[in-house]
Protein backbone atom coordinates (compact mmCIF):
# COMPACT_ATOMS: atom_id res chain seq x y z
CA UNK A 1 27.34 48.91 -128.73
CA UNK A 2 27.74 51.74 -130.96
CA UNK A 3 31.45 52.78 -132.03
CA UNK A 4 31.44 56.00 -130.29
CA UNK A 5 30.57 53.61 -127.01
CA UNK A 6 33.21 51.05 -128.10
CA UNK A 7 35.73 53.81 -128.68
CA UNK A 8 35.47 55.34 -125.14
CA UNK A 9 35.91 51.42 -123.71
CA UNK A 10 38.76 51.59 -125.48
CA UNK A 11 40.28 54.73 -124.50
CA UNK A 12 39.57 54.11 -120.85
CA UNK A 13 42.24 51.17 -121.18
CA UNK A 14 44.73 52.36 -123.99
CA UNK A 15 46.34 55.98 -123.63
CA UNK A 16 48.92 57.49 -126.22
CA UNK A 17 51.52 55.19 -127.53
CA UNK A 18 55.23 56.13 -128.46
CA UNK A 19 54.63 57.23 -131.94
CA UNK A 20 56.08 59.19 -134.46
CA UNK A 21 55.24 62.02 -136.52
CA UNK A 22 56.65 60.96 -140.10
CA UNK A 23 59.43 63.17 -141.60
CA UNK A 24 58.94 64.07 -145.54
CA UNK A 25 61.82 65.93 -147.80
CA UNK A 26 61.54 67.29 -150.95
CA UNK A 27 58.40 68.29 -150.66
CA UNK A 28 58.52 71.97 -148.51
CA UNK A 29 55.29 73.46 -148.61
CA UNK A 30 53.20 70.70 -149.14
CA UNK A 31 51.40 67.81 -146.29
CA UNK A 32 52.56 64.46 -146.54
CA UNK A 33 49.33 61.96 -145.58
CA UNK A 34 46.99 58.85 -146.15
CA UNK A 35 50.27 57.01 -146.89
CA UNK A 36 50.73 53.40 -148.35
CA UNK A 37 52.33 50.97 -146.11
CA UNK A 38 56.24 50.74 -146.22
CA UNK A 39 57.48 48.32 -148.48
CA UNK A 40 60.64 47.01 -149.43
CA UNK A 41 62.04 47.14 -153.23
CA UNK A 42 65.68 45.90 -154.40
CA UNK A 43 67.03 46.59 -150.90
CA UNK A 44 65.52 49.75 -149.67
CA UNK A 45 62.30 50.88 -148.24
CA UNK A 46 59.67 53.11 -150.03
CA UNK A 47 56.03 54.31 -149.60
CA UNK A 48 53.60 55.92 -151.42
CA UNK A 49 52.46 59.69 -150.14
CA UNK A 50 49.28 61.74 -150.78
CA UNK A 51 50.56 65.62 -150.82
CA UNK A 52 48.77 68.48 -150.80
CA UNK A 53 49.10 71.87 -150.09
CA UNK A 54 47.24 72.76 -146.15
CA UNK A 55 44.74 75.53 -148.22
CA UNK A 56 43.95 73.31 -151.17
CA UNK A 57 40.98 70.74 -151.31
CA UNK A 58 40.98 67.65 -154.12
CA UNK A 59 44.45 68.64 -155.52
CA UNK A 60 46.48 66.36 -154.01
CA UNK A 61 48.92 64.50 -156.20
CA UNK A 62 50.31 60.50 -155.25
CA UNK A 63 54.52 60.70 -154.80
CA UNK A 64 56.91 58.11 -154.00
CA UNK A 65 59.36 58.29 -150.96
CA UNK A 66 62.32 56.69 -149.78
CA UNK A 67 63.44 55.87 -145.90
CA UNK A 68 66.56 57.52 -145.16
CA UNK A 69 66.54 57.47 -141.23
CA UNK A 70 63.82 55.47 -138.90
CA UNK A 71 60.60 57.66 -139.90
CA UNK A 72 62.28 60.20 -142.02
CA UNK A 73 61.42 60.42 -145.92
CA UNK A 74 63.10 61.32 -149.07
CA UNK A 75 61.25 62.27 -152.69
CA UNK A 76 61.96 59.97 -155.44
CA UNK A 77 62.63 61.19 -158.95
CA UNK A 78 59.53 58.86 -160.46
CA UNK A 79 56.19 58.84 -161.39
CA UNK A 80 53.80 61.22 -160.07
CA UNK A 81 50.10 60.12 -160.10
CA UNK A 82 46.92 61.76 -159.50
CA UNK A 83 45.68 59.94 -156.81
CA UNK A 84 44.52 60.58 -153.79
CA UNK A 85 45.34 58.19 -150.16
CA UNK A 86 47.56 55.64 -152.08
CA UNK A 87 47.58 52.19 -151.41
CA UNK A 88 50.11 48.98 -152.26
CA UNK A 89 49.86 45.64 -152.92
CA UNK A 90 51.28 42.55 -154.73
CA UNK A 91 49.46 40.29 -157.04
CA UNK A 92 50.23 37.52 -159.39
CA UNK A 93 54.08 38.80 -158.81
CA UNK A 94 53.25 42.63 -159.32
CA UNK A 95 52.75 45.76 -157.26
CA UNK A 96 49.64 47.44 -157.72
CA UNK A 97 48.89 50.68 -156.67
CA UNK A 98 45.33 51.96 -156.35
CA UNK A 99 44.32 55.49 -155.26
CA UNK A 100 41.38 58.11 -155.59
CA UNK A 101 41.01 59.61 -159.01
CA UNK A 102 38.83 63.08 -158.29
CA UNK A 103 36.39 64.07 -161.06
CA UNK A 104 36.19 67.97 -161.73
CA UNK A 105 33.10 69.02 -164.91
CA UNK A 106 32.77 72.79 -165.80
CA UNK A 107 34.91 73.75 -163.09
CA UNK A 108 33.50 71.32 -160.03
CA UNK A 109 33.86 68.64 -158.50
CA UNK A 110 31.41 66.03 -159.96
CA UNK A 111 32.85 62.61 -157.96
CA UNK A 112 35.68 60.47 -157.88
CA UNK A 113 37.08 56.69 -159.17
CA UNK A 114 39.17 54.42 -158.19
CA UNK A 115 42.05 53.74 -160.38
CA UNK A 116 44.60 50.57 -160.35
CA UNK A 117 48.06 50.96 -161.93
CA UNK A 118 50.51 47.64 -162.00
CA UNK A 119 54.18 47.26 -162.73
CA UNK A 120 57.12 45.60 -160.96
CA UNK A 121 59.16 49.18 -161.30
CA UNK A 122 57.76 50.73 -158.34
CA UNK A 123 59.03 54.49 -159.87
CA UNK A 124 57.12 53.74 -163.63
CA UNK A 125 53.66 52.00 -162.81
CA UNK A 126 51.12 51.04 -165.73
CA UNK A 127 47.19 52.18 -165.77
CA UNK A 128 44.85 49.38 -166.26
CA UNK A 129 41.66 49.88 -164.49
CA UNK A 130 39.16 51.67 -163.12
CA UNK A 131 36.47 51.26 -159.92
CA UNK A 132 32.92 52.13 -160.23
CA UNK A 133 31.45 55.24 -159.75
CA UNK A 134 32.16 57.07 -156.51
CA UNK A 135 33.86 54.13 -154.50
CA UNK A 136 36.90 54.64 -152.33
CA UNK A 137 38.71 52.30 -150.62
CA UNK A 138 38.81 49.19 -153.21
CA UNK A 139 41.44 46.36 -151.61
CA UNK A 140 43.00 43.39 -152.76
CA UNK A 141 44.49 40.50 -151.98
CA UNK A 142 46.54 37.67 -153.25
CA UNK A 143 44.71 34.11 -151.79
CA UNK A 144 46.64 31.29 -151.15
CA UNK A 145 44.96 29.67 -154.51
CA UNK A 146 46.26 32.39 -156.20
CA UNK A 147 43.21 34.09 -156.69
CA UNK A 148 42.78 37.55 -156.07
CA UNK A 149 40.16 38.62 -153.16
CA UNK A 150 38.53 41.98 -153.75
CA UNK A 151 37.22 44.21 -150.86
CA UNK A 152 34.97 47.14 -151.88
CA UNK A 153 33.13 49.95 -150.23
CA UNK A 154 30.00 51.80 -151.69
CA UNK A 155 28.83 54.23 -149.51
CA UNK A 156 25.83 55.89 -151.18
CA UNK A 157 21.89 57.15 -150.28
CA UNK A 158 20.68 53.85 -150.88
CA UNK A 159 22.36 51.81 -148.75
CA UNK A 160 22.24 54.05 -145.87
CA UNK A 161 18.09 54.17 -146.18
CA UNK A 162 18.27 50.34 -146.58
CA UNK A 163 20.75 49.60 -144.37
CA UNK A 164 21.29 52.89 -141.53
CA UNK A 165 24.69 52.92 -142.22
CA UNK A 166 26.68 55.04 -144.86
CA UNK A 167 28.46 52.42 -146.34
CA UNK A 168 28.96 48.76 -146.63
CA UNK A 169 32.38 46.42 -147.36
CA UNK A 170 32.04 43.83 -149.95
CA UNK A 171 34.08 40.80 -150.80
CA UNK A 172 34.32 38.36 -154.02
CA UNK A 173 37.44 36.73 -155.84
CA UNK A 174 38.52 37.12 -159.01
CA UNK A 175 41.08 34.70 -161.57
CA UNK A 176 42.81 37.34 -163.22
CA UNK A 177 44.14 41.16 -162.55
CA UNK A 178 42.41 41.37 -166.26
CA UNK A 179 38.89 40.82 -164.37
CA UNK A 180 39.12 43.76 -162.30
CA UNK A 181 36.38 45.66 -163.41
CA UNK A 182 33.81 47.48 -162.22
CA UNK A 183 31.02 45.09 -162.78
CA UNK A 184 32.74 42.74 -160.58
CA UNK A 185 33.83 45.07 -158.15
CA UNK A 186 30.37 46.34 -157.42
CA UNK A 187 28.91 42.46 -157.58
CA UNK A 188 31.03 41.68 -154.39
CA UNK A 189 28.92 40.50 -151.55
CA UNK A 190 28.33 42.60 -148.73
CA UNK A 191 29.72 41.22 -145.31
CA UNK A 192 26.98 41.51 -142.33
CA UNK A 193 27.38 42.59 -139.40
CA UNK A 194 30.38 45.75 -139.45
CA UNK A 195 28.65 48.60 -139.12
CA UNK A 196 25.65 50.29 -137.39
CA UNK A 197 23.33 53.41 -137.56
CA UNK A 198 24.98 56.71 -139.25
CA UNK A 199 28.19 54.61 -139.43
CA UNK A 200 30.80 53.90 -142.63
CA UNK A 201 34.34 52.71 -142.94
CA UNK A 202 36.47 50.52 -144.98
CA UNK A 203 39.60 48.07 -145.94
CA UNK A 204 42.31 50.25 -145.77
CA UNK A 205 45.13 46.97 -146.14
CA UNK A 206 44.35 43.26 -146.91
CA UNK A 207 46.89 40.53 -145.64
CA UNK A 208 46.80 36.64 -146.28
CA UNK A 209 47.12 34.54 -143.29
CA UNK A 210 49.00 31.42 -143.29
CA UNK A 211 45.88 29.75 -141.70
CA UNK A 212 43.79 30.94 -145.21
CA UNK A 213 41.89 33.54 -143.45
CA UNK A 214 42.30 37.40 -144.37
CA UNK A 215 43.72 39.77 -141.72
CA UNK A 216 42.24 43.61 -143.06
CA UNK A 217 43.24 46.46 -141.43
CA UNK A 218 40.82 49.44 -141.95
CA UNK A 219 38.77 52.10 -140.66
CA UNK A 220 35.36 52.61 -138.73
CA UNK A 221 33.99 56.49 -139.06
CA UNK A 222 31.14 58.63 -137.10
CA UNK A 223 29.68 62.14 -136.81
CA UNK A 224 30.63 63.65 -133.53
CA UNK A 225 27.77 66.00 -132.77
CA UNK A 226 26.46 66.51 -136.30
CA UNK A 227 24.31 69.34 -135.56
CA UNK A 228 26.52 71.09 -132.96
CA UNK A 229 28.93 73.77 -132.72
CA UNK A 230 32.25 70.62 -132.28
CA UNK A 231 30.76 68.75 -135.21
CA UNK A 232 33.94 66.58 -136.62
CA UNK A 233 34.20 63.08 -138.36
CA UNK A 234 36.02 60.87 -136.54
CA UNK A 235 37.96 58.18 -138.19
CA UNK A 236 39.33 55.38 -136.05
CA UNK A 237 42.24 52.61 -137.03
CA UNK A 238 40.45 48.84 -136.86
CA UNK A 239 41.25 45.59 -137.29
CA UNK A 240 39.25 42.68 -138.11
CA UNK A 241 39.28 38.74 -139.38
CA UNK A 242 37.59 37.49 -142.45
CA UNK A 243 37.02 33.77 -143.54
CA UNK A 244 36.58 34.50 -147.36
CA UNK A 245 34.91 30.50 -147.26
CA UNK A 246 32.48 31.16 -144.26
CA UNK A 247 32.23 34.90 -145.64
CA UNK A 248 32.00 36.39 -142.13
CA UNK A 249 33.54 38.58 -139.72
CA UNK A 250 35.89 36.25 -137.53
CA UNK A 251 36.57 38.95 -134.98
CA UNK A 252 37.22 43.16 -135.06
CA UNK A 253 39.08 45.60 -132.63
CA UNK A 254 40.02 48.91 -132.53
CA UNK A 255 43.77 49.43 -132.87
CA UNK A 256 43.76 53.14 -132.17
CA UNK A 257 42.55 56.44 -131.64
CA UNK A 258 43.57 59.71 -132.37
CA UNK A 259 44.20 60.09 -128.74
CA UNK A 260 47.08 56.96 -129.32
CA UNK A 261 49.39 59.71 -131.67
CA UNK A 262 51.45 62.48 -131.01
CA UNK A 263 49.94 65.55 -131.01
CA UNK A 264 48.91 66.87 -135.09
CA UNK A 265 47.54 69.81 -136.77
CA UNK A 266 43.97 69.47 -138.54
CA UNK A 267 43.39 70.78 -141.93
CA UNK A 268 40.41 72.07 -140.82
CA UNK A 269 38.73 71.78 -137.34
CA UNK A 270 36.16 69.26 -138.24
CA UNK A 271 39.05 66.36 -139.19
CA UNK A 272 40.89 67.21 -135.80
CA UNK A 273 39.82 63.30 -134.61
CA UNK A 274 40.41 62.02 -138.39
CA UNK A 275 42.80 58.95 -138.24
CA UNK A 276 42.53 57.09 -141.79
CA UNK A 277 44.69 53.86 -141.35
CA UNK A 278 47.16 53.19 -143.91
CA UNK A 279 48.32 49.80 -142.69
CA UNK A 280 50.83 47.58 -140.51
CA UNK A 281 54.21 46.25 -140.84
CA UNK A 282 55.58 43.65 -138.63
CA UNK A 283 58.51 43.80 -136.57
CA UNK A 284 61.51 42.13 -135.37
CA UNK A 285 60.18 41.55 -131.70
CA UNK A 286 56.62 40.14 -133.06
CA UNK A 287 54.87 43.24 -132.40
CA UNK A 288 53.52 45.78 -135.80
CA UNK A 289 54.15 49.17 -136.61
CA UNK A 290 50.70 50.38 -137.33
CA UNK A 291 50.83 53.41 -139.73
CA UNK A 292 47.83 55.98 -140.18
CA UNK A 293 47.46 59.33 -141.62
CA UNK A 294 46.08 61.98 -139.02
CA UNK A 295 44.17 65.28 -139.76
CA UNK A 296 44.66 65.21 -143.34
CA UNK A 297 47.56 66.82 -142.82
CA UNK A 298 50.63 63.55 -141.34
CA UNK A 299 51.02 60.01 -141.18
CA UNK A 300 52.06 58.34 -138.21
CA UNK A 301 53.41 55.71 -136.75
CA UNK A 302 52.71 54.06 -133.25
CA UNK A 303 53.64 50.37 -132.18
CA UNK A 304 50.86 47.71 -131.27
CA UNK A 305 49.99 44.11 -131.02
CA UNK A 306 50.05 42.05 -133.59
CA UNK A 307 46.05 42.26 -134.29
CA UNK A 308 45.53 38.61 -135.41
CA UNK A 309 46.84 37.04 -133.05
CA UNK A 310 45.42 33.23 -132.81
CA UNK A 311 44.26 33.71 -136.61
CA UNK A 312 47.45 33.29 -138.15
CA UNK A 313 50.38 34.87 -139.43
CA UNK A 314 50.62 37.38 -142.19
CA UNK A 315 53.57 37.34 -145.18
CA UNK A 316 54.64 40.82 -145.95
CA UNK A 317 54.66 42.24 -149.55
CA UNK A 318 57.88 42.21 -150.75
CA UNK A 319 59.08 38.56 -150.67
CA UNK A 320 56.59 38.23 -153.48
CA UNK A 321 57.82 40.48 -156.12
CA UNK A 322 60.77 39.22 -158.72
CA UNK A 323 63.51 41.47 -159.09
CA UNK A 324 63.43 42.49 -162.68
């Protein structure tokens, strides 16, 4: 079944949720999108933000923001990086934040990098590597060996004539936050089986399970009528299992659709069924708040199952971090 016929099963079954429209301040004038997941730090709650001004293309800036109501946002006075669709996690007793580096030449736009900053003060984080060459969406994860799994995504010419699809998620481990390079990054094994024809996608959020297996939330991505008049790219929120022994696909779903969020302005009409998943957070009453950004323009927030049900349970990110 292809995704666009696995996304209209879906649909048939699971209409618009009560979700939320996130609230930013401090930042008039500018979208607030492709969000980190909340996370806590010394007793409050904070997320990473991509902002951008609506009319501006690969000039978005990374800024940090702290809860001040239930969805509502605040600026922080801290660290502003040039990142695009920010991501969080903790390893070895760290945050590390990772986020899309765009590369302008003579005026243009000549491709983009990963790039990996570490610290344990969220508001002053420390550079320290790099991805490979046009790669988005590089993940990791702290093992229960204390290892460090790495997801990656190339998405290049070559992989869609050898494979039909655009791009590809790889996996491998690595010892050391040191060995994150982009040798090993692009050595990580490919994982059969997650996409097919004219499809791409990727790890948006890694989580260890208590059972050893590796809960990833992410996206799956199609043209809509590529040669039409509606042509869009639609970007759905998904969920799947990986057994980093086995080194296969334990089960996937789709979480949502755009049709699951409130209603939200595209930047331009051909995102208007973009939802690129930022992550979940689990609740008090076992369900997760799954968060996503929307359009290229929001982030939102909608409540679902918890996805891994039967697979184990996930630890969130902050009861790893020493207060410093």
């Amino acid at each position: 079944m292809s995704l666009k016929q696995w996304r209209e099963e879906f649909e048939k079954t699971n209409s618009r949720k009560d979700g939320r429209i996130l609230t930013f301040h401090g930042v008039e004038g500018y979208d607030v999108y492709n969000c980190s997941i909340p996370f806590e730090y010394r007793g409050h709650k904070y997320l990473y933000g991509r902002v951008e001004k609506r009319e501006d293309w690969a000039r978005s800036v990374t800024m940090l923001f702290q809860c001040v109501r239930p969805d509502e946002w605040t600026r922080v006075d801290s660290m502003i990086y040039q990142l695009e669709d920010p991501n969080i996690a903790v390893i070895h007793g760290q945050f590390v934040l990772n986020g899309t580096f765009v590369i302008y030449r003579g005026g243009a736009m000549d491709g983009f990098r990963a790039l990996f900053y570490r610290g344990t003060d969220i508001k002053d984080m420390n550079y320290f590597a790099t991805g490979p060459d046009s790669m988005k969406d590089i993940r990791l994860v702290e093992l229960a060996d204390h290892r460090i799994g790495v997801f990656s995504r190339p998405r290049n010419d070559e992989i869609l004539k050898r494979y039909g699809s655009e791009s590809q998620i790889g996996f491998t481990t690595i010892d050391h936050l040191d060995e994150l390079t982009d040798k090993a990054i692009s050595g990580a094994v490919y994982i059969p089986g997650l996409f097919s024809e004219g499809e791409w996608g990727g790890c948006n959020q890694a989580y260890l399970l208590d059972s050893g297996y590796i809960g990833v939330i992410g996206h799956k991505s199609y043209q809509s009528d590529p040669n039409g008049e509606e042509f869009s790219q639609s970007y759905i929120n998904t969920a799947f299992v990986f057994d980093p022994v086995h080194h296969k696909v334990l089960e996937e779903r789709i979480l949502a659709t755009s049709a699951s969020y409130p209603a939200f302005s595209a930047k331009v009409p051909r995102l208007k069924d973009c939802c690129f998943t930022s992550g979940i957070v689990m609740r008090e009453d076992g369900k997760a708040d799954l968060y996503s950004g929307l359009g290229d323009t929001a982030e939102g927030r909608i409540v679902i199952d918890y996805p891994f049900e039967g697979y184990g349970r996930m630890e969130s990110l902050s009861t790893r971090v020493p207060l410093r």
